[in-house]
Protein backbone atom coordinates (compact mmCIF):
# COMPACT_ATOMS: atom_id res chain seq x y z
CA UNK A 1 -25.10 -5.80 -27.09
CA UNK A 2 -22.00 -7.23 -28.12
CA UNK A 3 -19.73 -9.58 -25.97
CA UNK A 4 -16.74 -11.26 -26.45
CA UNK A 5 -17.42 -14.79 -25.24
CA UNK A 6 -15.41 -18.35 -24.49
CA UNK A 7 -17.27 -20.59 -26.80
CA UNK A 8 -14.78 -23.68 -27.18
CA UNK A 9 -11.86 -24.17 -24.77
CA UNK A 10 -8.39 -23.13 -26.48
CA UNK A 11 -10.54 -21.96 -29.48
CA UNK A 12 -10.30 -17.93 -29.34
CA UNK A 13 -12.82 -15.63 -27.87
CA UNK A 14 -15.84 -15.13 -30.03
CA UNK A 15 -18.08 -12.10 -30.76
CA UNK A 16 -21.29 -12.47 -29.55
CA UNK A 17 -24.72 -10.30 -30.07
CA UNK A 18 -26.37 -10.51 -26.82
CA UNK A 19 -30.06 -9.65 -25.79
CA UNK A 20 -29.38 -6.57 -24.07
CA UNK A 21 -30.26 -7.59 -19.90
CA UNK A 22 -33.32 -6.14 -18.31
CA UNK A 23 -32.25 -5.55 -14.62
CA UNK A 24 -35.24 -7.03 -12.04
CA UNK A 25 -35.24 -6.52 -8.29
CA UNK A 26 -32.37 -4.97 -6.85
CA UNK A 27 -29.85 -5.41 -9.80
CA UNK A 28 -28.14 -3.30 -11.51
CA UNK A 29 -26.86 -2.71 -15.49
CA UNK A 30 -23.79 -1.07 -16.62
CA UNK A 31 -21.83 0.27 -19.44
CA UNK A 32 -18.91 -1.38 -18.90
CA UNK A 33 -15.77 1.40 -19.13
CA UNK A 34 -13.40 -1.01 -18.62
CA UNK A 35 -12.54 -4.99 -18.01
CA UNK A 36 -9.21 -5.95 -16.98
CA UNK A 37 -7.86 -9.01 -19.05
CA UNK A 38 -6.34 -11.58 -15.89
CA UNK A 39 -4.45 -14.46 -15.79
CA UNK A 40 -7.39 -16.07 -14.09
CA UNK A 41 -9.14 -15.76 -17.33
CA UNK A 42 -6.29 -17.66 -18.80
CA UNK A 43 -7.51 -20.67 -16.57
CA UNK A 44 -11.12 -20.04 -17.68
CA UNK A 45 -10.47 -20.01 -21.48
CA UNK A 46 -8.01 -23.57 -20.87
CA UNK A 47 -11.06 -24.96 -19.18
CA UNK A 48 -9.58 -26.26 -16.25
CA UNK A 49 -6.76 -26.23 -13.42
CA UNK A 50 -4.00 -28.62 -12.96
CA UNK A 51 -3.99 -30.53 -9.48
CA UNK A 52 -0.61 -32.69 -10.09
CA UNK A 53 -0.66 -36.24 -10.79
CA UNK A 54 -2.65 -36.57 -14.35
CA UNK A 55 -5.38 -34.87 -12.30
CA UNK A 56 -7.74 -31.86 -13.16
CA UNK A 57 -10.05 -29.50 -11.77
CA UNK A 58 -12.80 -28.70 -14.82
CA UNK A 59 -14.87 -25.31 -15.10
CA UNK A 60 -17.58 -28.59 -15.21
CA UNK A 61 -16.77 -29.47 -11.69
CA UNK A 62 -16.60 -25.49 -11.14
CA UNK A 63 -20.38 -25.22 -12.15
CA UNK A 64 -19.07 -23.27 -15.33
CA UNK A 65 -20.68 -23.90 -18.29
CA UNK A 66 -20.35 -21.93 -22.20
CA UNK A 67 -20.67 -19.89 -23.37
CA UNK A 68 -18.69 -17.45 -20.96
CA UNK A 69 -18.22 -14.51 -21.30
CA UNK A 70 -15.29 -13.58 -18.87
CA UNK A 71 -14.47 -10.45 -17.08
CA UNK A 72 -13.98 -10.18 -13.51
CA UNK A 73 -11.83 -6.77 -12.77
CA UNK A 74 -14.90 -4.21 -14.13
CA UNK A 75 -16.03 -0.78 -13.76
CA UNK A 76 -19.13 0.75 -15.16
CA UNK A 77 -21.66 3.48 -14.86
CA UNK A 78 -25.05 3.42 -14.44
CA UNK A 79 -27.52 2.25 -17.45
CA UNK A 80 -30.44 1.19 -15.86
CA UNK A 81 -31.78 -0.44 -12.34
CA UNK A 82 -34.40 -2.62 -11.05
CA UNK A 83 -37.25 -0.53 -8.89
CA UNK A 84 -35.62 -1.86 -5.13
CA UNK A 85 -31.46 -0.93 -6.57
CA UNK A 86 -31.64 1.94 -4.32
CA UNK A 87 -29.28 5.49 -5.00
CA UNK A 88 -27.25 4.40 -7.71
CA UNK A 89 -26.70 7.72 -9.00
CA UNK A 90 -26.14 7.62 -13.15
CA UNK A 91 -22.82 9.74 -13.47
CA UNK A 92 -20.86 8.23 -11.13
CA UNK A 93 -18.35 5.21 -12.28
CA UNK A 94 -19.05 2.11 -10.32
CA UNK A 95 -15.94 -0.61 -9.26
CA UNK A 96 -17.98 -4.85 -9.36
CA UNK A 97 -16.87 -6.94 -6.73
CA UNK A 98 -17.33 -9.96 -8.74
CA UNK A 99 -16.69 -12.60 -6.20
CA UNK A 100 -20.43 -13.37 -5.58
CA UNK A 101 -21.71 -16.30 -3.61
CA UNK A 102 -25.10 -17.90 -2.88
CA UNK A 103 -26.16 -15.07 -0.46
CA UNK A 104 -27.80 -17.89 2.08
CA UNK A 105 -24.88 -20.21 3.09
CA UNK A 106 -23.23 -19.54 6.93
CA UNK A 107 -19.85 -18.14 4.96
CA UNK A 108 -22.11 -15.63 2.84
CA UNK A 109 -24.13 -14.49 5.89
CA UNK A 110 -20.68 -13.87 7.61
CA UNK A 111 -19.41 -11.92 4.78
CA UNK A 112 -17.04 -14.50 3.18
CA UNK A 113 -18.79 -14.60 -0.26
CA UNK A 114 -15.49 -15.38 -2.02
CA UNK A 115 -15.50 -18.83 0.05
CA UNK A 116 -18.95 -19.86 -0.85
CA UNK A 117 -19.62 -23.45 -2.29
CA UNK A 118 -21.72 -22.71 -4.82
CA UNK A 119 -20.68 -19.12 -6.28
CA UNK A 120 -22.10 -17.14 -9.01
CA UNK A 121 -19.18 -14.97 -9.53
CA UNK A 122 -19.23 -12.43 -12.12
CA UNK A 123 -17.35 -13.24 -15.47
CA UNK A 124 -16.84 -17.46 -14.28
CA UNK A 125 -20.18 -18.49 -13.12
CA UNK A 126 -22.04 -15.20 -14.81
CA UNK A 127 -21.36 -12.78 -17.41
CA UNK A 128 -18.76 -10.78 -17.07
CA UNK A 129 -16.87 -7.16 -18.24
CA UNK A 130 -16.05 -8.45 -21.76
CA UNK A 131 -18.81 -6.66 -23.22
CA UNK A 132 -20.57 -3.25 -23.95
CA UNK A 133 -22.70 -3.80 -20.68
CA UNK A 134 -23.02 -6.00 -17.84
CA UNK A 135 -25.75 -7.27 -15.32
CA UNK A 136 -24.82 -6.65 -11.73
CA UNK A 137 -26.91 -8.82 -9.00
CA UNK A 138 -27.45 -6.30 -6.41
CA UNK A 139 -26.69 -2.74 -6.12
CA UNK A 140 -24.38 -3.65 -2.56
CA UNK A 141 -21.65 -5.11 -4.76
CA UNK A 142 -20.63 -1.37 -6.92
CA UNK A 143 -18.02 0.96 -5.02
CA UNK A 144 -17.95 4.56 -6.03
CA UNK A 145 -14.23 5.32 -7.29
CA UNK A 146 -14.87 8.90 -7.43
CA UNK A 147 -12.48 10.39 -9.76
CA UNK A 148 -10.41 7.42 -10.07
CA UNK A 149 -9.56 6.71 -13.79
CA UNK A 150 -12.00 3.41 -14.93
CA UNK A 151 -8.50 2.09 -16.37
CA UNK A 152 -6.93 2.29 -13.54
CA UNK A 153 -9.26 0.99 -10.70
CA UNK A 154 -10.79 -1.99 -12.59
CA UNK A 155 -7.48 -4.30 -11.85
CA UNK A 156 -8.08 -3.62 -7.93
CA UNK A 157 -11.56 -6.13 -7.63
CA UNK A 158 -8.90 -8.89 -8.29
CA UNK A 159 -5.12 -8.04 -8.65
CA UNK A 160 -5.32 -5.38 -5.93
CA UNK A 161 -8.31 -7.50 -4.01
CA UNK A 162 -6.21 -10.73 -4.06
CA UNK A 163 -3.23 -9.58 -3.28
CA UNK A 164 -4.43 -6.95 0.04
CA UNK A 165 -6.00 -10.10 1.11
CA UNK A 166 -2.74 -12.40 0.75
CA UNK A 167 -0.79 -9.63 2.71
CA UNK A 168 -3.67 -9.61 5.26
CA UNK A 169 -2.90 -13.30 6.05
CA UNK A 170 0.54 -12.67 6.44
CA UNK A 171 -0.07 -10.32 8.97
CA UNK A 172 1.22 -6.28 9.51
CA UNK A 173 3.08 -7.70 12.29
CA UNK A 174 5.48 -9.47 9.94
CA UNK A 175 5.50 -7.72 7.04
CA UNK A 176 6.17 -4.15 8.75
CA UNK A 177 9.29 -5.92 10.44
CA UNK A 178 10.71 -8.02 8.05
CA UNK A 179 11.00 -8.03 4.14
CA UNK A 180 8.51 -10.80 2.64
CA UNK A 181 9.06 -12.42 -0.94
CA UNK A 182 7.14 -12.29 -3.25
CA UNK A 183 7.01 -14.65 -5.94
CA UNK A 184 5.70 -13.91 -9.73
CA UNK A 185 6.52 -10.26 -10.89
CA UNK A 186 3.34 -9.67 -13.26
CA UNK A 187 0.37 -7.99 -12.73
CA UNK A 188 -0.13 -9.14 -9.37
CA UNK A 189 3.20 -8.89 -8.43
CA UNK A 190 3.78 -5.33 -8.93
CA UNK A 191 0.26 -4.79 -7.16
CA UNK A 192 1.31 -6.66 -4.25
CA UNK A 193 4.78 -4.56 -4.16
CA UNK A 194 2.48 -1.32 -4.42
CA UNK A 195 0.25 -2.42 -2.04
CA UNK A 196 3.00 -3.52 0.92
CA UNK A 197 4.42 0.06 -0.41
CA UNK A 198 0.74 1.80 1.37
CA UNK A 199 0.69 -0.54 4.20
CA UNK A 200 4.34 0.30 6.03
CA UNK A 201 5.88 -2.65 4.84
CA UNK A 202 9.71 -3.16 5.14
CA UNK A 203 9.53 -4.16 1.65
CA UNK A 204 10.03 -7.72 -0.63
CA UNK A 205 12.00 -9.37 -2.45
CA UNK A 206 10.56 -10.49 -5.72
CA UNK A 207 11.18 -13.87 -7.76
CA UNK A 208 10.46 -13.94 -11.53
CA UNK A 209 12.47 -16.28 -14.09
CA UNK A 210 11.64 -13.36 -16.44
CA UNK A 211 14.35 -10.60 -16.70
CA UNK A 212 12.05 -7.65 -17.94
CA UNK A 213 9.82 -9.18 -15.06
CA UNK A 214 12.36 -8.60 -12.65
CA UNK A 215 13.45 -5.05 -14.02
CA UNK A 216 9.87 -3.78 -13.73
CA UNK A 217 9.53 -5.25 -9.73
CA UNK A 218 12.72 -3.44 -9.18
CA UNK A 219 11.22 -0.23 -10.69
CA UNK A 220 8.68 -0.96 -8.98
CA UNK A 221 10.63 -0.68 -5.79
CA UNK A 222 11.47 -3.87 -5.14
CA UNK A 223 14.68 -4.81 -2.42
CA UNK A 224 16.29 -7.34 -5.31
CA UNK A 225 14.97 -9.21 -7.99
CA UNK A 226 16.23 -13.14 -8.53
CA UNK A 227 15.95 -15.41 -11.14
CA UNK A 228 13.78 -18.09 -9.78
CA UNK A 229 15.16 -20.38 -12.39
CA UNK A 230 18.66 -20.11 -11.46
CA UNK A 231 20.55 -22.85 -9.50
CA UNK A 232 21.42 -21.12 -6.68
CA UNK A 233 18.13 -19.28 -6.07
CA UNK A 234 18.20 -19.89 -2.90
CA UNK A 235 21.56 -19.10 -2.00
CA UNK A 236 20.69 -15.16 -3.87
CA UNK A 237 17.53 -15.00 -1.55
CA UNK A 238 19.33 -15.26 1.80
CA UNK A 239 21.87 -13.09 0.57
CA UNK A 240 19.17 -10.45 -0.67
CA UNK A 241 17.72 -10.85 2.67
CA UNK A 242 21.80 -9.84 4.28
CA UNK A 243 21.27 -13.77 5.65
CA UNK A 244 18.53 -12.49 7.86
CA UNK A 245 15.84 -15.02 8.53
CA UNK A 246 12.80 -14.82 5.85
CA UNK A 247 9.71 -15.09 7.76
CA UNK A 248 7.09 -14.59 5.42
CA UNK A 249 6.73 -15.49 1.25
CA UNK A 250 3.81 -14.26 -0.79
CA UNK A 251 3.65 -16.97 -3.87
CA UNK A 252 1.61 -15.49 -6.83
CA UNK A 253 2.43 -18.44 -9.15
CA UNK A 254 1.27 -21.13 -7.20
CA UNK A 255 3.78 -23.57 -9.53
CA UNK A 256 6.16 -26.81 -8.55
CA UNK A 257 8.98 -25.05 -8.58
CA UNK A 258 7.79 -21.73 -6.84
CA UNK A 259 6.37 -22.90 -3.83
CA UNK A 260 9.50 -25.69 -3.50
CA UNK A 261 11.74 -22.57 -3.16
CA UNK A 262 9.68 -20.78 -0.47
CA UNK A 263 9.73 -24.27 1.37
CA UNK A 264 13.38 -23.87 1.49
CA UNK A 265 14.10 -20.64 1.71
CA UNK A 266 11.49 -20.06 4.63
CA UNK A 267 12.83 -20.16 8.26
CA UNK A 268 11.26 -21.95 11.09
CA UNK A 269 8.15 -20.63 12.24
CA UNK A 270 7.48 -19.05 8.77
CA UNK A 271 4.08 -18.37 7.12
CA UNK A 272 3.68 -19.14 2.92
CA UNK A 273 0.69 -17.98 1.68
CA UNK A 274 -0.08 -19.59 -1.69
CA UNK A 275 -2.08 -17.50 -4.19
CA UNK A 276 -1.15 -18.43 -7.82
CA UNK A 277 -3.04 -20.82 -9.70
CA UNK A 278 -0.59 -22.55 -11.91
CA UNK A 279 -1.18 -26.02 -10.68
CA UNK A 280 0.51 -29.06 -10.50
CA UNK A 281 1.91 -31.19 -7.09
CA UNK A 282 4.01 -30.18 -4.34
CA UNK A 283 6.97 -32.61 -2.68
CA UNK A 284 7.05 -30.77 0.06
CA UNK A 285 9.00 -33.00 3.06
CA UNK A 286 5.79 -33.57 5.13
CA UNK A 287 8.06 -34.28 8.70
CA UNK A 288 9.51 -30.66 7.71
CA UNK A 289 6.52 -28.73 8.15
CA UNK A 290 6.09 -29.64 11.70
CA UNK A 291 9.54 -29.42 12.58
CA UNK A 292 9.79 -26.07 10.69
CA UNK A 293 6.43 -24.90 12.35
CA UNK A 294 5.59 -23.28 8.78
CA UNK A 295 2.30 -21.88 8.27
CA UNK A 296 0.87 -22.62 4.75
CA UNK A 297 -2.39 -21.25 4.15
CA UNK A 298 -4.61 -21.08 0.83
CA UNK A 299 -5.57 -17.45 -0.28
CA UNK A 300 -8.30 -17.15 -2.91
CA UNK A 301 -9.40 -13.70 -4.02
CA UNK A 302 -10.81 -11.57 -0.99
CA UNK A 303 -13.84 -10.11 0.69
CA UNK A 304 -16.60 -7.45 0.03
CA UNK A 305 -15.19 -5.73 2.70
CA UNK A 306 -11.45 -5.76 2.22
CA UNK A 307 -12.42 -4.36 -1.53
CA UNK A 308 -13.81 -1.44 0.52
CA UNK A 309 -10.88 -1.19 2.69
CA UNK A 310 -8.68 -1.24 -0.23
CA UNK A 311 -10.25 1.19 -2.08
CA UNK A 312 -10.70 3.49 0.64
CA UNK A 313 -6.83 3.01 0.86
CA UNK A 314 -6.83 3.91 -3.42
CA UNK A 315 -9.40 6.81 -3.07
CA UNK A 316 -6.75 8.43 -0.58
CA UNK A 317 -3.92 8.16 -2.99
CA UNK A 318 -1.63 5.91 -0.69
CA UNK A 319 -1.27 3.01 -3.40
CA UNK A 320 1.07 3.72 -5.86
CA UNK A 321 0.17 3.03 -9.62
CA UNK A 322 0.97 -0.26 -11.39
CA UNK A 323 1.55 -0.10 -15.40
CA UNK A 324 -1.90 -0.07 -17.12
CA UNK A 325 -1.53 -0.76 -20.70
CA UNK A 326 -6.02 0.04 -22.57
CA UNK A 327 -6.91 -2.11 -25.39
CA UNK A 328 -10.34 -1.89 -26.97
CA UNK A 329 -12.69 -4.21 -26.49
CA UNK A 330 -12.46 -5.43 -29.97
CA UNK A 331 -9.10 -6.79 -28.90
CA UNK A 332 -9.70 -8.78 -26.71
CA UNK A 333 -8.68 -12.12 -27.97
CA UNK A 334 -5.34 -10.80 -28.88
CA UNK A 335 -5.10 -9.07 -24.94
CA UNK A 336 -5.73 -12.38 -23.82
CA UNK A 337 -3.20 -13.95 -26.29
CA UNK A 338 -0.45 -12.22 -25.21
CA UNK A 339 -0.85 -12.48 -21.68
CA UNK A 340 -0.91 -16.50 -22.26
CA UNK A 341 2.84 -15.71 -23.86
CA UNK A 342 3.84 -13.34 -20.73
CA UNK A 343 4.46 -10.57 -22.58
CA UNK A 344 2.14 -8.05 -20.66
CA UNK A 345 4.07 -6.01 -17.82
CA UNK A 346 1.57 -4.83 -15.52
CA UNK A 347 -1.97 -4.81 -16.18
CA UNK A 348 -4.57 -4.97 -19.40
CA UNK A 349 -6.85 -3.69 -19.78
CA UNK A 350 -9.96 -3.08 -22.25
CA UNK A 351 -11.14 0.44 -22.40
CA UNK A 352 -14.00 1.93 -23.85
């Protein structure tokens, strides 16, 4: 089979002939119909994240080794199944939740598989949707999307997964009552504008430094759009806001400069949940996180279950559509290219 693998960091993806994957036990193989390209593949292909102070996180010290082939928004329908899959039934188009852990550990038994310490997620630690077919662990992890377009539901496993969890965190109590910001206005982004959209929300305001960025969240349905680059940031939030108290701030980049401006911009008793991966090393006034009682909390991917609950939410036809731009697999080098140069609105994704 071919597959479209990392073989050298920064080096661009190369096409790979693969033994075709014999499933065993309870797993599963698919035809991959489509693989969203993410910006946590960007991470993947750099080999490594940036912790601040000269310091970085490796895919080594990730247990990620190459070749990789990456992948980790996929849908696929049935090619063939181990004897104990179970009813996997072979016309039906199956959603991945990637985020696999080690299946034994106390967070995996409690459902928490996206928090295990040793993970073998799909498309980081495994092979992934950037091929003709992939090998699914166990038949538990594929959610039917009915007649859901493959395009269209493969972003959910992570932009729409990570995001529905972030919101989660903040809590319905506080983002039904009063807007939230929302910081990075790109794939995840628009999700997470779509997504507080089907949940009640009062609605966000969104930061980007990139104007077609900040047309598409206000599209998108977005209260305002500021440029998170401009000096008086700040001062255009609270006024956004009518210089009501911001209580909560969604931050997709996970940058410096991003999560320096939901410090400030927060009031007391705030919560900022951080989700982007961007690295580098916050100066955050330690004294003012007491004094400001803000709640800062870590938000990495989500659950098994809150897939389900999303997708239930999809199926139903409450979440509005985010732009979904299908590339062939063949280009997915070039996908990934341009995403590294922010010039993808939305999602992309490859489509066979």
């Amino acid at each position: 089979m071919k597959c479209y693998c990392v073989v050298d960091f920064h080096a661009p993806l190369e096409l790979r002939e693969m033994p075709m994957p014999e499933p065993q036990g309870a797993q599963v193989l698919l035809k991959v119909r489509a693989a969203g390209v993410c910006h946590s593949d960007i991470h993947l292909w750099e080999g490594g994240y940036d912790l601040g102070q000269g310091r970085t996180l490796t895919l080594k010290d990730r247990g990620v080794s190459l070749p990789l082939t990456m992948g980790h928004e996929t849908v696929g329908t049935l090619a063939s199944a181990g004897p104990d899959a179970g009813d996997v039934q072979p016309d039906r188009n199956y959603l991945v939740y990637p985020w696999i852990g080690c299946g034994k550990c106390a967070v995996c038994l409690d459902g928490r598989e996206n928090h295990c310490a040793a993970p073998a997620c799909l498309g980081v630690h495994r092979p992934g949707g950037y091929a003709e077919y992939m090998l699914v662990p166990h038949a538990r992890y594929l959610i039917d999307i009915g007649d859901l377009d493959p395009a269209l539901a493969a972003p959910y496993a992570c932009s729409g997964l990570t995001t529905y969890s972030a919101l989660k965190k903040l809590g319905s109590d506080l983002y039904r009552k009063h807007p939230i910001v929302i910081f990075g206005a790109g794939g995840l982004g628009l999700m997470c504008l779509s997504l507080l959209k089907a949940l009640g929300g009062a609605g966000a305001i969104v930061v980007d430094i990139d104007p077609a960025k900040r047309q598409a969240a206000l599209d998108a349905g977005a209260l305002a759009a500021v440029d998170g680059a401009a000096p008086d940031a700040a001062a255009q939030l609270s006024k956004a806001a009518g210089g009501q108290p911001l209580y909560g701030a969604i931050d997709l980049v996970g940058a410096p400069a991003t999560t320096s401006l939901a410090f400030d911009c927060l009031a007391k008793g705030a919560k900022l949940v951080v989700v982007g991966l961007f690295g580098g090393g916050s100066n955050w006034p330690l004294a003012l996180i007491p004094l400001k009682a803000l709640s800062i909390l870590g938000s990495y991917v989500g659950n098994l279950e809150e897939l389900r609950e999303l997708m239930a939410l999809v199926r139903d036809g409450k979440v509005p559509q985010i732009p979904v731009t299908r590339y062939a697999l063949s280009e997915a080098d070039a996908v990934l290219g341009a995403l590294r140069q922010g010039k993808v609105v939305g999602r992309a994704v490859l489509a066979a």
